[in-house]
N, C-alpha and C. Protein backbone atom coordinates (compact mmCIF):
# COMPACT_ATOMS: atom_id res chain seq x y z
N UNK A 1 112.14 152.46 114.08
CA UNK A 1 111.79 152.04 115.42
C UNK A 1 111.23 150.64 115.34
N UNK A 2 112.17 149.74 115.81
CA UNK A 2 111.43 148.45 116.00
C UNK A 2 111.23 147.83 117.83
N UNK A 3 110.09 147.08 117.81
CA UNK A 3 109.75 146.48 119.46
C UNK A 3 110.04 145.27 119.45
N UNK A 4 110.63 144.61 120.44
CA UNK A 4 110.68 143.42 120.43
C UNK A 4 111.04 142.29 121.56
N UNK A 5 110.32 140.95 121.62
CA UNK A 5 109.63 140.97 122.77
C UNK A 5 110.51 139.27 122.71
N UNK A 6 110.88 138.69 123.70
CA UNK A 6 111.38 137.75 123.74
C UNK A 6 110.88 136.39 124.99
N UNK A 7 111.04 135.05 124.53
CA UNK A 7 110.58 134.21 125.67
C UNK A 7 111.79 133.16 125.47
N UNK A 8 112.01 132.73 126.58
CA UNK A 8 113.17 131.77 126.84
C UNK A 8 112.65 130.71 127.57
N UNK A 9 112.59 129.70 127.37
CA UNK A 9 112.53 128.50 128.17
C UNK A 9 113.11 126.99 127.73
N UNK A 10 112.79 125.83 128.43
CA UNK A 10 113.46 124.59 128.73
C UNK A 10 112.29 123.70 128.14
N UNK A 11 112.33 123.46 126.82
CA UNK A 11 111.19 122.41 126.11
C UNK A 11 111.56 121.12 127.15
N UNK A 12 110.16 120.43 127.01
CA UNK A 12 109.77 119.09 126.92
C UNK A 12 108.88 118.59 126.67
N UNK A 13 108.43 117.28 126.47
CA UNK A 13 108.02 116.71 125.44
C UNK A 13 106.44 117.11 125.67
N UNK A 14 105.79 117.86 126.96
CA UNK A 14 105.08 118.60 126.98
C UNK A 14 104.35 119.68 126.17
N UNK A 15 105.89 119.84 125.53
CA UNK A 15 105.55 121.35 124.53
C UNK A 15 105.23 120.89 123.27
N UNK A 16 104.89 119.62 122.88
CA UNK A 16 105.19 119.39 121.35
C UNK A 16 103.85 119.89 121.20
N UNK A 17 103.82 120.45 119.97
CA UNK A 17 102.66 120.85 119.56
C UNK A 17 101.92 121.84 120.27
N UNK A 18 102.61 122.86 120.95
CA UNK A 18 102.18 123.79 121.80
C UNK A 18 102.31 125.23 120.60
N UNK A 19 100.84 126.03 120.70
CA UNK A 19 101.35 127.47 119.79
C UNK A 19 101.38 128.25 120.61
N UNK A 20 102.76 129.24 119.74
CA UNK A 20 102.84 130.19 120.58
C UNK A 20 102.27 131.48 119.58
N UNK A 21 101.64 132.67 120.37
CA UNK A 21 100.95 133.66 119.63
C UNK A 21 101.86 134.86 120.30
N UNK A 22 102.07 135.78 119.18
CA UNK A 22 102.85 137.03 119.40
C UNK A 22 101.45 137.68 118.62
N UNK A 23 101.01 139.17 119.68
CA UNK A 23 100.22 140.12 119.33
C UNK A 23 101.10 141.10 119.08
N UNK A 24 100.50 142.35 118.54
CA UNK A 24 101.33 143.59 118.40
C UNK A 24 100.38 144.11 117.82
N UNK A 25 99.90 145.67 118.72
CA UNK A 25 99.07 146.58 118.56
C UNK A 25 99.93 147.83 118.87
N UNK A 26 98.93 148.81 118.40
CA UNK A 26 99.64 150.21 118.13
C UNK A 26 98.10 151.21 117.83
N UNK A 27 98.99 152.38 118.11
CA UNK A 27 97.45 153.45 118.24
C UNK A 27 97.54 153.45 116.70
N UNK A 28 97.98 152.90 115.96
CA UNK A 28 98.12 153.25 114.07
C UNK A 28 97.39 152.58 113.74
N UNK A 29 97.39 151.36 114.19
CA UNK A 29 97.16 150.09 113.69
C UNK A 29 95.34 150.00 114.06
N UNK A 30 94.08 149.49 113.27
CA UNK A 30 93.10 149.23 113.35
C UNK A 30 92.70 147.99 114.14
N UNK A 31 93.50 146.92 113.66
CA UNK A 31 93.45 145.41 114.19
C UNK A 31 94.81 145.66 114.45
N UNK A 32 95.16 144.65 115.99
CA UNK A 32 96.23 144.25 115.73
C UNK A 32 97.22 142.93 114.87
N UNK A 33 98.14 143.01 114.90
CA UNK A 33 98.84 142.16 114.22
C UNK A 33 99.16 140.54 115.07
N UNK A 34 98.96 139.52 114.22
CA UNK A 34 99.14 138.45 114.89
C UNK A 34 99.96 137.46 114.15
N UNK A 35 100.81 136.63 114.62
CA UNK A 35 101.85 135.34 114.27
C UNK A 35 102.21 134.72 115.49
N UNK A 36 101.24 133.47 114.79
CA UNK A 36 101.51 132.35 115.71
C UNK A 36 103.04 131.07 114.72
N UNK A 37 103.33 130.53 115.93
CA UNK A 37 104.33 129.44 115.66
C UNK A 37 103.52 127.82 116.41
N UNK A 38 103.67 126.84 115.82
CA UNK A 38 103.55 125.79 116.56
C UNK A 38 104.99 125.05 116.92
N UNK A 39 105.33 124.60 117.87
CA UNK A 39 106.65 124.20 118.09
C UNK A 39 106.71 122.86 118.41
N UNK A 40 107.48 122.06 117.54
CA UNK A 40 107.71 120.37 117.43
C UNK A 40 108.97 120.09 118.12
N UNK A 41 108.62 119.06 119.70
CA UNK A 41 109.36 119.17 120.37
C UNK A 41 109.98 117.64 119.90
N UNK A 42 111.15 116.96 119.81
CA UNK A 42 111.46 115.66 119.54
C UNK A 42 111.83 115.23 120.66
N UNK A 43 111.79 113.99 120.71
CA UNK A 43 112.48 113.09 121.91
C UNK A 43 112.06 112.00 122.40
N UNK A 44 113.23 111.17 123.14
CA UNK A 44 113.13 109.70 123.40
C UNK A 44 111.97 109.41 124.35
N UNK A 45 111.67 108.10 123.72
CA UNK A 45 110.65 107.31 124.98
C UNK A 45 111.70 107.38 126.19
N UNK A 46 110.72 107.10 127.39
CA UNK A 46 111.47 107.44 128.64
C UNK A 46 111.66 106.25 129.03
N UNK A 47 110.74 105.05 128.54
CA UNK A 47 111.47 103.88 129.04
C UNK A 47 111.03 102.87 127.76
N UNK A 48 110.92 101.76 128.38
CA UNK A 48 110.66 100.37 127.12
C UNK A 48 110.16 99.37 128.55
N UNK A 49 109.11 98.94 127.63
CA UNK A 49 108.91 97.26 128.79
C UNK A 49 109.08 96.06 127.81
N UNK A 50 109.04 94.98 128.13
CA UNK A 50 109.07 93.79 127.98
C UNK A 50 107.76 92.81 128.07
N UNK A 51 107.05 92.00 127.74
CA UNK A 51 106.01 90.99 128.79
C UNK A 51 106.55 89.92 127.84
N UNK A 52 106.85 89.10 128.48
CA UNK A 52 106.56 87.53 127.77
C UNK A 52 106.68 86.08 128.84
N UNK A 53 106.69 85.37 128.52
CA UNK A 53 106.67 83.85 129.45
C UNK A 53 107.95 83.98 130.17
N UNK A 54 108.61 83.50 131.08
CA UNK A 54 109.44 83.42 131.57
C UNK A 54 110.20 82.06 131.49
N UNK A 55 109.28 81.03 131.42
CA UNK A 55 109.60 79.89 130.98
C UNK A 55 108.78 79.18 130.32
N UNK A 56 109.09 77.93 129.58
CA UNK A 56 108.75 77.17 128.78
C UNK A 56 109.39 75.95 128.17
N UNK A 57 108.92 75.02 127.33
CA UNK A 57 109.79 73.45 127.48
C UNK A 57 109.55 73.89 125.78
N UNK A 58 110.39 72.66 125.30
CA UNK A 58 110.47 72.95 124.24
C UNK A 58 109.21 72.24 123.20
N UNK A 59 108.51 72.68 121.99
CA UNK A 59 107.74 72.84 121.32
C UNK A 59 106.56 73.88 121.52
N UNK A 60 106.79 74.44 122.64
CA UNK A 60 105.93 75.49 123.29
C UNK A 60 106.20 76.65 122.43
N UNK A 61 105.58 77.82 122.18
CA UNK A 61 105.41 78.63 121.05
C UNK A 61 105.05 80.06 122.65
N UNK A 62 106.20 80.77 122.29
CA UNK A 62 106.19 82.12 123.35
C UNK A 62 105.88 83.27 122.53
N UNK A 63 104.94 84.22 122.80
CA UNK A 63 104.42 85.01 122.71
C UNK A 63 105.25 86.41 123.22
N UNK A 64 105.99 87.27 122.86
CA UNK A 64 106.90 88.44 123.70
C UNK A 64 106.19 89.80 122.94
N UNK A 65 105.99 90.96 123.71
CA UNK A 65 105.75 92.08 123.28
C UNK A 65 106.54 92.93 123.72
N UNK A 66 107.27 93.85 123.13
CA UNK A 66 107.67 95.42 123.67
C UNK A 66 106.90 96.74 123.36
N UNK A 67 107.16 97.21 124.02
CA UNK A 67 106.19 98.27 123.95
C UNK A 67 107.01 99.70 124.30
N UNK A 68 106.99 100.79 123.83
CA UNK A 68 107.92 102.05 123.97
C UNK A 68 106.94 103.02 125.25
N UNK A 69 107.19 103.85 125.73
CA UNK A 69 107.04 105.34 126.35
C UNK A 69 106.39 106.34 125.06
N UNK A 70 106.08 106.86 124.93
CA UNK A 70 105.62 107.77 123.70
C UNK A 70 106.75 108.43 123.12
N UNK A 71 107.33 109.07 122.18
CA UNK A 71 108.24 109.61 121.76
C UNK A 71 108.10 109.91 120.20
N UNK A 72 108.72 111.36 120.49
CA UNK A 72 108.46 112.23 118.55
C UNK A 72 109.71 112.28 118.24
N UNK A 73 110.26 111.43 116.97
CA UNK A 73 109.66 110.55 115.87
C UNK A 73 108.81 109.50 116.79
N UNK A 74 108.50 108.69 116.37
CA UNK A 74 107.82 107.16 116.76
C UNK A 74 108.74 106.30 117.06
N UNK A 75 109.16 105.52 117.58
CA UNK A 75 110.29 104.67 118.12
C UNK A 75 110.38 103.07 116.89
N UNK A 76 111.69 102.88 116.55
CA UNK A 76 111.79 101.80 115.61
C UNK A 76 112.15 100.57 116.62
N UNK A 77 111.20 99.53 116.72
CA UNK A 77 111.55 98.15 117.50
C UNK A 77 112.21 96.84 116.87
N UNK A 78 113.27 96.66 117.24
CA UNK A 78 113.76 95.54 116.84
C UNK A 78 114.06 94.27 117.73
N UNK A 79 113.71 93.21 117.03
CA UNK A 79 114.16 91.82 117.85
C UNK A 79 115.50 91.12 117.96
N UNK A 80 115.92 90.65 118.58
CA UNK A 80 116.83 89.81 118.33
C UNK A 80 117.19 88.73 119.56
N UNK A 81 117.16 87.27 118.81
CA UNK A 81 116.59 86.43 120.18
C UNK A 81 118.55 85.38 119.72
N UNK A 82 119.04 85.35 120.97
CA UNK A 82 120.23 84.59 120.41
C UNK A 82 121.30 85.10 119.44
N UNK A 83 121.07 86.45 119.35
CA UNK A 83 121.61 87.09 117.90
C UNK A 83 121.33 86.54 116.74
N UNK A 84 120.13 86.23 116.91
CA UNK A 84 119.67 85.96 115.19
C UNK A 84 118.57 87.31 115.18
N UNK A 85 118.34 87.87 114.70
CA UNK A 85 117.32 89.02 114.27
C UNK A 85 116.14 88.50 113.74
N UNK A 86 114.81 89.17 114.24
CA UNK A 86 113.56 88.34 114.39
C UNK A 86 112.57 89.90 113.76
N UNK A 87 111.70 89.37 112.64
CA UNK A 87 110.44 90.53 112.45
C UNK A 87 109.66 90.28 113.17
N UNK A 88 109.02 91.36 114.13
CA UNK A 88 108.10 91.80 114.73
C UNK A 88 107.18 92.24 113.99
N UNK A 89 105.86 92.11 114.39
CA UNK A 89 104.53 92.58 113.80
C UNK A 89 104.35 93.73 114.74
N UNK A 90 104.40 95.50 114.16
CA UNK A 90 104.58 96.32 115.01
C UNK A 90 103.69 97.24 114.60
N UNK A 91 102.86 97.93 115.71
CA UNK A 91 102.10 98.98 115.74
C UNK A 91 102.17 100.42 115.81
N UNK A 92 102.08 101.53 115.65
CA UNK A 92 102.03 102.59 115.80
C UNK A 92 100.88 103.36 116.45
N UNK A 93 100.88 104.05 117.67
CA UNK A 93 99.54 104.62 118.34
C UNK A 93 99.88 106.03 118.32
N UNK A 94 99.14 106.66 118.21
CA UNK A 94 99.43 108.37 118.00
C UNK A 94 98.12 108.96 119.34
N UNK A 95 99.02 109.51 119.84
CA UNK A 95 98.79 110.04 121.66
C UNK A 95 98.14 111.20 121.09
N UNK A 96 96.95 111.43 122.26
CA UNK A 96 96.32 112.67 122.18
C UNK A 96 97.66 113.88 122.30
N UNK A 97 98.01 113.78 123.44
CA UNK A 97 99.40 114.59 124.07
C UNK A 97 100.41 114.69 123.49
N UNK A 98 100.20 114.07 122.17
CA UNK A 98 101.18 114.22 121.25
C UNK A 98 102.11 112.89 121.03
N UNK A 99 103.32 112.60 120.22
CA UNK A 99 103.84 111.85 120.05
C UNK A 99 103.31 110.75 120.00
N UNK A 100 103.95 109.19 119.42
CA UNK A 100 103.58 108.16 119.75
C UNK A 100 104.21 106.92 120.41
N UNK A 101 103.22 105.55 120.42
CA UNK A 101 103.63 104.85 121.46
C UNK A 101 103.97 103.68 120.25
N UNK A 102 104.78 102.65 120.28
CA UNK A 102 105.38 101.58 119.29
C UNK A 102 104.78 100.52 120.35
N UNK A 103 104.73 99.49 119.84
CA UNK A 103 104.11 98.06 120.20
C UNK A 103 104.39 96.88 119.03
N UNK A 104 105.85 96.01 119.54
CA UNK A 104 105.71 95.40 118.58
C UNK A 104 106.04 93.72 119.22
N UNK A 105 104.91 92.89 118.46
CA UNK A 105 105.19 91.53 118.79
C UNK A 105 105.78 90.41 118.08
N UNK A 106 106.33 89.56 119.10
CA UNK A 106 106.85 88.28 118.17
C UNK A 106 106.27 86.98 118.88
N UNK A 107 106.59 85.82 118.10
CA UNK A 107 105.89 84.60 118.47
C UNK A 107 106.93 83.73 117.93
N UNK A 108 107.51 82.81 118.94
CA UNK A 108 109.12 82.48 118.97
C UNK A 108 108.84 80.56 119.52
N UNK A 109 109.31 79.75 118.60
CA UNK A 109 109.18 78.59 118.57
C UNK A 109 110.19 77.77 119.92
N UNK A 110 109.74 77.05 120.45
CA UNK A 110 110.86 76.82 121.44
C UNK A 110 111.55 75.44 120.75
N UNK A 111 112.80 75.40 121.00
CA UNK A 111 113.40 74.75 120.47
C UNK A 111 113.99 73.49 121.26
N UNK A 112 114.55 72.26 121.40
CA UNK A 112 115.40 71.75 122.05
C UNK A 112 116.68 72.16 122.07
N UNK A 113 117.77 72.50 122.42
CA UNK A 113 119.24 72.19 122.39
C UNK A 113 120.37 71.77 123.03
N UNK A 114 120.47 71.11 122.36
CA UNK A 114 121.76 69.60 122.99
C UNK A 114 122.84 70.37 123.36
């Protein structure tokens, strides 16, 4: 004789790190029986922003940050200004609510071009 007890639902990024506890008692049993699960929900930041100057003349030195939505894994930021590919100095923040937020900056020389 086995019992058995089932839950169905629609994760989101709500659930990460949510436990779930299954009891099971019986007139046999002294204590009942317990197994918990913690459940790791993954998924994308919901958006991305931008901030930087909008304009500038050339020898001027621009400052740009992006910044992610929270998301489990952590989000990888990359630059690329003109199609040349640029390192960012990038942060990692780890959310009470779980997952984290990416923050990464660059500092971009202005140039003349003829």
């Amino acid at each position: 004789w086995e019992a058995e007890n089932e839950i169905s639902f629609v994760a989101s990024s709500d659930d990460d790190g949510a436990v779930y506890t299954c009891t099971a008692s019986s007139i046999m049993t002294q204590e009942p029986m317990v197994k918990s699960v913690t459940l790791k929900v993954l998924y994308a930041p919901s958006s991305v922003t931008i901030k930087a100057q909008k304009e500038a003349k050339p020898g001027d030195v621009i400052s740009a940050t992006c910044k992610t939505e929270r998301s489990n894994p952590a989000s990888e930021i990359t630059w690329v200004v003109d199609g040349i590919p640029l390192i960012g100095e990038s942060t990692v923040e780890t959310q009470e609510n779980g997952g984290w937020i990416t923050v990464s900056k660059i500092n971009v020389n202005v140039t003349q071009q003829v």
